[in-house]
Protein backbone atom coordinates (compact mmCIF):
# COMPACT_ATOMS: atom_id res chain seq x y z
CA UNK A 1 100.61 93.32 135.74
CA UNK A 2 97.14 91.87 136.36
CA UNK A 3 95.66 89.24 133.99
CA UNK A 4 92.33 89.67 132.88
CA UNK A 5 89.75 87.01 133.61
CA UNK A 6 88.52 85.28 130.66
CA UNK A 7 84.92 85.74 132.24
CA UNK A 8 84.96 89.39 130.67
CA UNK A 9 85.72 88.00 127.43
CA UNK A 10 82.08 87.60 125.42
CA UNK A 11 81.73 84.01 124.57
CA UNK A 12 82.38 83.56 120.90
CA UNK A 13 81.70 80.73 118.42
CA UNK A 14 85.58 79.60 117.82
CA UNK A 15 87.63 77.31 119.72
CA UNK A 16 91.18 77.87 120.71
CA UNK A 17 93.38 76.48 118.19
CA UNK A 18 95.90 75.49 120.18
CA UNK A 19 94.04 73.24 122.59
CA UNK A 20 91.12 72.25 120.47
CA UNK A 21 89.02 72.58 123.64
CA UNK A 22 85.89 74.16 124.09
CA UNK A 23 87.60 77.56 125.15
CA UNK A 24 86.63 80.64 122.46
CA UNK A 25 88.50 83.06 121.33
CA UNK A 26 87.84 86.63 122.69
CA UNK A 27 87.86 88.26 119.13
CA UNK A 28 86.98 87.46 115.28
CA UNK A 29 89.79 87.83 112.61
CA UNK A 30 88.42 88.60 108.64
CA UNK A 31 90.71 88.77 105.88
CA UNK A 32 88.97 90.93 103.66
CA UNK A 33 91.16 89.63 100.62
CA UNK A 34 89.78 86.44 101.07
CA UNK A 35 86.67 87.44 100.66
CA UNK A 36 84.42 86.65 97.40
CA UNK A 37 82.84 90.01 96.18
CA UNK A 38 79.07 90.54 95.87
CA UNK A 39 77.21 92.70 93.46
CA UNK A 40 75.26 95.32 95.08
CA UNK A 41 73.86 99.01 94.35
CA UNK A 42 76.92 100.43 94.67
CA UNK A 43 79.40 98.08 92.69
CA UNK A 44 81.17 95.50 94.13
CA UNK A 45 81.16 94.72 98.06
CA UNK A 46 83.36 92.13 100.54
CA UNK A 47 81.60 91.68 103.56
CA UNK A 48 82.63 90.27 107.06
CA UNK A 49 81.18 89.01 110.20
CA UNK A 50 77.98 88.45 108.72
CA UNK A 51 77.80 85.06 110.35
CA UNK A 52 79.68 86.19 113.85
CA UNK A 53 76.35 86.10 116.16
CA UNK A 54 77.48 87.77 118.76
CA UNK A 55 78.26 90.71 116.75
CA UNK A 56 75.05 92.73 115.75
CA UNK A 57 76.37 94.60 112.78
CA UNK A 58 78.15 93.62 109.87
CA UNK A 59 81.57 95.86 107.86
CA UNK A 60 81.79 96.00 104.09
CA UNK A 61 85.19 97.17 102.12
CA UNK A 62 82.83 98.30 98.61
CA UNK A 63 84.74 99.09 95.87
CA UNK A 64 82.33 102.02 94.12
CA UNK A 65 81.39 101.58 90.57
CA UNK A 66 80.93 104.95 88.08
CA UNK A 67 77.30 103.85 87.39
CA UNK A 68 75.06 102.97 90.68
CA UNK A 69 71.99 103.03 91.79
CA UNK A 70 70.41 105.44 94.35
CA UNK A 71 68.58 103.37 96.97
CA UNK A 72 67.44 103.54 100.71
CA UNK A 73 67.13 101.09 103.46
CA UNK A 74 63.76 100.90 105.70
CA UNK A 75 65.92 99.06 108.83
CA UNK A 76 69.77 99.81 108.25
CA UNK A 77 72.12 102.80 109.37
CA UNK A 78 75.33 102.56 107.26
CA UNK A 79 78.31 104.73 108.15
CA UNK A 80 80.70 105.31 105.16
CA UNK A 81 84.30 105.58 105.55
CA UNK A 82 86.14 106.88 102.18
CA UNK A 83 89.82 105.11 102.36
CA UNK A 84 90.00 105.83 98.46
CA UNK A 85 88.58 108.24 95.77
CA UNK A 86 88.76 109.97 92.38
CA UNK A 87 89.07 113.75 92.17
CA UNK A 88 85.50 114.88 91.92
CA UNK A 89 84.52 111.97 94.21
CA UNK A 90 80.49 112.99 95.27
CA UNK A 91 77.80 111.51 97.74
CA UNK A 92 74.21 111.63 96.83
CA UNK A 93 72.11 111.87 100.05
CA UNK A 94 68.62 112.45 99.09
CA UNK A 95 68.57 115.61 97.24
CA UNK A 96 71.85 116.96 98.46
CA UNK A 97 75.89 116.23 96.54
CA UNK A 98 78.20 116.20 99.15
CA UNK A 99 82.21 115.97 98.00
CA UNK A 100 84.23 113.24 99.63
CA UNK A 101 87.41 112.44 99.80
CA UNK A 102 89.85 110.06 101.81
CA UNK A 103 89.46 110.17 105.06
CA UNK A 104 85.30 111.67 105.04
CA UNK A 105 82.85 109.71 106.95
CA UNK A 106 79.47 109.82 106.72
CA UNK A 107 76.97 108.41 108.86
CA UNK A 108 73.19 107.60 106.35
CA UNK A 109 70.16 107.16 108.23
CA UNK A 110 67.44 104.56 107.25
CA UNK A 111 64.96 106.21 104.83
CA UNK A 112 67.91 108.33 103.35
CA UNK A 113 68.10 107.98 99.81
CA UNK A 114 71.57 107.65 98.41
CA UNK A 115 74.66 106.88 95.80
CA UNK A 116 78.22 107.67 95.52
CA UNK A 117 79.41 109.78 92.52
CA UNK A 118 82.68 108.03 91.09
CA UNK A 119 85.35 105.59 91.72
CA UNK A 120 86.22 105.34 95.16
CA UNK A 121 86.65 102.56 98.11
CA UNK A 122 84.90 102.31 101.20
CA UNK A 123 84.43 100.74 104.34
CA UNK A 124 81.13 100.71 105.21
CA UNK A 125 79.60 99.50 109.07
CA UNK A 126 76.09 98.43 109.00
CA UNK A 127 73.66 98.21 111.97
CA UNK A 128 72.16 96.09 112.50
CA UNK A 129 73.49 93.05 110.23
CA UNK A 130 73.37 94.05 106.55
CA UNK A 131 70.05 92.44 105.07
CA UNK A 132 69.53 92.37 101.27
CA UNK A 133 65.99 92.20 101.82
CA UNK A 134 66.03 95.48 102.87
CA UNK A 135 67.36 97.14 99.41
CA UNK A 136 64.79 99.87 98.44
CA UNK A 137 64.77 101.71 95.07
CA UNK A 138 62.16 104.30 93.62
């Protein structure tokens, strides 16, 4: 078996632990767990590689609150994976009540207006790197 050059690995801000040299690691670990949550819209959000440079996005596990807010973003594209929800579990995309349930993923453009509808948890990818700044609500 051929190895694979560590020239194709993208130069990352963390040494090697086991030499202590400059050599990086070709990958980021996040232990969502570990994570302190953060209030937001929604409910209550964990979110990871926020300050990995290299990567231009940032992923969110948000647990979703009964009451929260419908808002829009002017820059961001977030793509919603449900891993958990209640029966009756509901998006809110503009006008429009979509049901969701384990396993649904949406995609929400910038400009889209938007809420879930119940308990649920989600996993949410942001492009590029989630910006509180850009929080709208009407």
């Amino acid at each position: 078996m051929n190895a694979v050059p560590s020239t194709q690995y993208p130069v990352l801000s963390t040494p090697l632990p086991e030499d202590g040299a400059a050599a990086l690691r070709p990958y980021e670990l996040v232990d969502f767990a570990a994570l302190p949550g953060v209030p937001c819209p929604c409910g209550t959000a964990r979110r990871g590689l926020a300050d990995v440079e290299d990567y231009p996005g940032t992923i969110h596990v948000t647990e979703i609150a009964l009451d929260n807010s419908l808002h829009y973003h002017k820059r961001l594209t977030e793509t919603y994976y449900f891993l958990e929800c209640e029966p009756g579990a509901k998006m809110q995309l503009n006008d429009e009540l979509l049901d969701v349930r384990p396993g649904t993923c949406i995609m929400i453009r910038p400009l889209t207006r938007h809420r879930a509808i119940g308990r649920m948890k989600v996993l949410i990818v942001v492009f590029p790197k989630f910006d509180p700044v850009d929080e709208w609500f009407d």
